[in-house]
Protein backbone atom coordinates (compact mmCIF):
# COMPACT_ATOMS: atom_id res chain seq x y z
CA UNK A 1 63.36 58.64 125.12
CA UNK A 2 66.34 57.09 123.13
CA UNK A 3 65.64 57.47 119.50
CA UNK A 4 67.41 55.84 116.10
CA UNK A 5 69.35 58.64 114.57
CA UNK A 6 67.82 59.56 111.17
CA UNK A 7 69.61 61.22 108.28
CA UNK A 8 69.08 64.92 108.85
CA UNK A 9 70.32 67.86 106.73
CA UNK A 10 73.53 68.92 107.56
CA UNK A 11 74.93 72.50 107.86
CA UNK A 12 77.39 73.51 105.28
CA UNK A 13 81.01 73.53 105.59
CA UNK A 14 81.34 77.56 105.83
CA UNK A 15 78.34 77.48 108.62
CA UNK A 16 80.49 74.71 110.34
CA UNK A 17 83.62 76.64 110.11
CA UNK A 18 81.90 80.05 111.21
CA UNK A 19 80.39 78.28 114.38
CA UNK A 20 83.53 76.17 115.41
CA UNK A 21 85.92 78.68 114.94
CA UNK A 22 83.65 81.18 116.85
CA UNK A 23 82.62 78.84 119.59
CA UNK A 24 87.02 78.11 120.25
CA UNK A 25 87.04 82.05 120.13
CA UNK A 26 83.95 82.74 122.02
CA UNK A 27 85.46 79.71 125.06
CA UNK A 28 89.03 81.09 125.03
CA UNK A 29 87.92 85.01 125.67
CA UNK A 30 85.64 83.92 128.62
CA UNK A 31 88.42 82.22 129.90
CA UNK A 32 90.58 84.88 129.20
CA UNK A 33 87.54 87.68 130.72
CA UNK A 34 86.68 85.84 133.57
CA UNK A 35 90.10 84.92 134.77
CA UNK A 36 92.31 88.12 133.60
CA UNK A 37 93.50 88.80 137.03
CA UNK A 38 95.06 85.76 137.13
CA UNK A 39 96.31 84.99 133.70
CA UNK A 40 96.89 88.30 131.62
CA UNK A 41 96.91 87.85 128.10
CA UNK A 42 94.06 91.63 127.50
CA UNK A 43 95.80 92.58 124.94
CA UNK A 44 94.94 89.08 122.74
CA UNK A 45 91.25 89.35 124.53
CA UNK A 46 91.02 92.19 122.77
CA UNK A 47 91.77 91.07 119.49
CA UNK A 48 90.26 87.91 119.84
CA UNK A 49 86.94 89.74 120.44
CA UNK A 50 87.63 92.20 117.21
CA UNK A 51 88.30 88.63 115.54
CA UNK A 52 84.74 87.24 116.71
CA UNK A 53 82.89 90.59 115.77
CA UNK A 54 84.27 90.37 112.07
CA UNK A 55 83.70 86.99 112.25
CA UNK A 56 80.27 87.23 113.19
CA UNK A 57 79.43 89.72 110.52
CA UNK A 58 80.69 87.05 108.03
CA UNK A 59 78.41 84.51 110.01
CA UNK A 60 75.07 86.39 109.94
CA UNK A 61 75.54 87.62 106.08
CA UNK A 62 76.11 83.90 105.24
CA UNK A 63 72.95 82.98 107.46
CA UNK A 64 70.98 85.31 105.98
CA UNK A 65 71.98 84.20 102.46
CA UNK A 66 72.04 80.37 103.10
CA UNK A 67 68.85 79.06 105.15
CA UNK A 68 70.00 76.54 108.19
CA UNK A 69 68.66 72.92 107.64
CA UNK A 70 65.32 72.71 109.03
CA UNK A 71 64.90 70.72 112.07
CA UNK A 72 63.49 67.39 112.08
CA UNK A 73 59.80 67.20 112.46
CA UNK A 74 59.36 65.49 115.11
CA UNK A 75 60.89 68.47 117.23
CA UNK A 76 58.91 69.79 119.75
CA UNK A 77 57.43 73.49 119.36
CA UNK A 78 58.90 74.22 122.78
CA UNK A 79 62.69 72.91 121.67
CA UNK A 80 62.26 74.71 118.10
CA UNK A 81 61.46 77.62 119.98
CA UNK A 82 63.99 77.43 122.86
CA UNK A 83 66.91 76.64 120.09
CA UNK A 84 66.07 79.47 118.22
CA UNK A 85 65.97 82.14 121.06
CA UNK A 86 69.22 80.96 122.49
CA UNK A 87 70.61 80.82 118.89
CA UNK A 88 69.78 84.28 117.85
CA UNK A 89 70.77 85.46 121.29
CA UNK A 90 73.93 83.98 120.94
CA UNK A 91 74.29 86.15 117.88
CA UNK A 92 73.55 89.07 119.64
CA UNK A 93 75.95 88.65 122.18
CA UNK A 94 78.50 87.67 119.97
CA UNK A 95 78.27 91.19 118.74
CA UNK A 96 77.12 92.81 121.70
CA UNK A 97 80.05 91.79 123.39
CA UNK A 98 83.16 92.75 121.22
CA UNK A 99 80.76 96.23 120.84
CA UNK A 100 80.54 96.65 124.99
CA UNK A 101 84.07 95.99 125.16
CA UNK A 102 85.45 98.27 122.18
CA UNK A 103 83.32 101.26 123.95
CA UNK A 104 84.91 100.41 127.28
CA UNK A 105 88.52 100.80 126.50
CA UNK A 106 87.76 103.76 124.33
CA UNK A 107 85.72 105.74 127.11
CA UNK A 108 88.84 105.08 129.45
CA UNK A 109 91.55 107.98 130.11
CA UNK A 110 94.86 105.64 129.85
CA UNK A 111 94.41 104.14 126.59
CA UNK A 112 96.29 101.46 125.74
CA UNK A 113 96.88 100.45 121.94
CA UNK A 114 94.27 98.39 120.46
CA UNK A 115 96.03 96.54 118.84
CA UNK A 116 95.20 93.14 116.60
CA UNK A 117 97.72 91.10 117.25
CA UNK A 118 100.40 93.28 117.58
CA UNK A 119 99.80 93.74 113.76
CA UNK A 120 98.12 96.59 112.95
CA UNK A 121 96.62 99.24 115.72
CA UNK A 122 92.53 99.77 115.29
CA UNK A 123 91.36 103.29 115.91
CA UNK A 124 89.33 104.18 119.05
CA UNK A 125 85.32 104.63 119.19
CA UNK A 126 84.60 108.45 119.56
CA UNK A 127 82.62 108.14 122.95
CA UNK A 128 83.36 109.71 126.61
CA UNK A 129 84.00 108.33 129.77
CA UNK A 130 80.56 107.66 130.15
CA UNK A 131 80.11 105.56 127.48
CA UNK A 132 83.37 103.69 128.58
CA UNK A 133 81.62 102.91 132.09
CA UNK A 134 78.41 101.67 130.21
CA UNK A 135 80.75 99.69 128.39
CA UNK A 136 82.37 98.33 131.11
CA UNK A 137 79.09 97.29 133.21
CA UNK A 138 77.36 96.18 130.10
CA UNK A 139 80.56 93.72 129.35
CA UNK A 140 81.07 92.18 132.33
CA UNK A 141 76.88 91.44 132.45
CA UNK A 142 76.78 90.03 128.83
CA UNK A 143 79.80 88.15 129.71
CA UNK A 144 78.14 86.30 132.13
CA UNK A 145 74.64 85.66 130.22
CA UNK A 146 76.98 84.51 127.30
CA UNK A 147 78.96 81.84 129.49
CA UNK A 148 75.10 80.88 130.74
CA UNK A 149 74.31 80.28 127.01
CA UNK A 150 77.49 78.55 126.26
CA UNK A 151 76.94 75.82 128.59
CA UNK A 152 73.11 75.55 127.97
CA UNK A 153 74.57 75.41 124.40
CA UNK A 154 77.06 72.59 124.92
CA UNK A 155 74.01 71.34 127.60
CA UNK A 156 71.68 70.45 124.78
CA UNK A 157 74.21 69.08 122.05
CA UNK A 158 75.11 66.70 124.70
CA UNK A 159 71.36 65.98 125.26
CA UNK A 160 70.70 65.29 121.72
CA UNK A 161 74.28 63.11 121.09
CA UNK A 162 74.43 61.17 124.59
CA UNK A 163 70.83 60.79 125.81
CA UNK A 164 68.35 61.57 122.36
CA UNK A 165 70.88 59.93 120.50
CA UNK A 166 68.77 61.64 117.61
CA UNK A 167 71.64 62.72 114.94
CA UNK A 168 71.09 66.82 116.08
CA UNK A 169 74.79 67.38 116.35
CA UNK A 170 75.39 65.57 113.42
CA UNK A 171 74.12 68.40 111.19
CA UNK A 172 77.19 70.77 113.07
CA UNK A 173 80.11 68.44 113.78
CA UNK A 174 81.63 67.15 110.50
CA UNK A 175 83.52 64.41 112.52
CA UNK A 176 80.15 62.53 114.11
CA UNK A 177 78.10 60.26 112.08
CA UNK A 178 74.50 61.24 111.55
C-alpha cells in the first residue's frame, strides 16, 4: 500500500546527530569486529566502542528528557510495537556491547593499552579471567544480534521511504523531504 507522505513530527537535531553519528560508529565497528582477522585496526575498535558507550549515555539522558515524536496514527499496533522493541534493544546493545567488550580485554592476561585514540589510556575493569571469557562469548553473540538489528533497522527505513512512501524516515534524516 503506497501512501501520500504526510507532515509528521520530526526528531530534533541532537536526536539526529546522536543516532547518525552512532549508527556510522555502530556500522564501522561491525565491520571492524567481524572482519579483524583480515583488516586490523583493534586498537580504534576499541575506542570506537568507548566512543559509542559515552555516546549512548548522552543519547538515552537526552531521550529520557526529550520525548521522540509520536508515530503517526495510522501505525499499526504490531509496527508500533515491533519499532519499539528493536529500538530499545538497539539501546541495549549499544551498551551491552562496548560493556562485553571492555570486560573481555580486561579479564585477559596480555593486556594491551586501552587506549582512546592513542590519546589518553582508560583504566582496566577489575574482573578475572573469567569475566574476560564471559566477555568474550557474550561479545561476539551480541555482535551478531546487533548486525541482525542493523539491517532489520535499515530493512524498515527502506520499507517506509521506497515502498510506504509514508514520510517515516523523514522525521530522522534531515536531508529527505517529509
Amino acid at each position: 500500500m503506497t501512501t501520500r507522505p504526510e507532515q509528521t513530527a520530526r526528531y530534533s537535531t541532537v536526536a539526529m546527530w546522536f543516532h547518525w553519528t552512532i549508527a556510522v560508529l555502530v556500522i564501522a565497528n561491525l565491520t571492524i569486529g567481524i572482519f579483524h582477522d583480515a583488516i586490523g585496526f583493534m586498537s580504534a575498535h576499541k575506542a570506537i566502542g568507548l566512543t559509542v558507550l559515552a555516546l549512548t549515555a548522552g543519547r538515552v539522558a537526552w531521550r529520557i528528557t526529550h520525548r521522540p515524536p509520536p508515530l503517526p496514527a495510522r501505525t499499526p499496533g504490531w509496527e508500533r510495537g515491533l519499532a519499539h522493541a528493536t529500538h530499545w534493544t538497539l539501546y541495549l546493545l549499544m551498551i551491552a556491547m562496548p560493556v562485553t567488550g571492555w570486560l573481555m580485554v580486561s579479564g585477559t592476561a596480555t593486556r594491551r593499552p586501552l587506549t582512546w585514540f592513542g590519546l589518553f589510556d582508560l583504566p582496566y575493569l577489575p574482573v578475572g579471567e573469567a569475566a574476560g571469557g564471559f566477555g568474550h562469548d557474550a561479545h561476539g553473540l551480541l555482535g551478531w544480534l546487533m548486525l541482525a538489528l542493523v539491517v532489520l533497522h535499515i530493512a524498515a527505513a527502506l520499507r517506509h521511504r521506497l515502498i510506504l512512501r509514508d514520510g517515516i524516515l523523514g522525521r530522522m534524516a534531515p536531508a529527505l523531504d517529509r
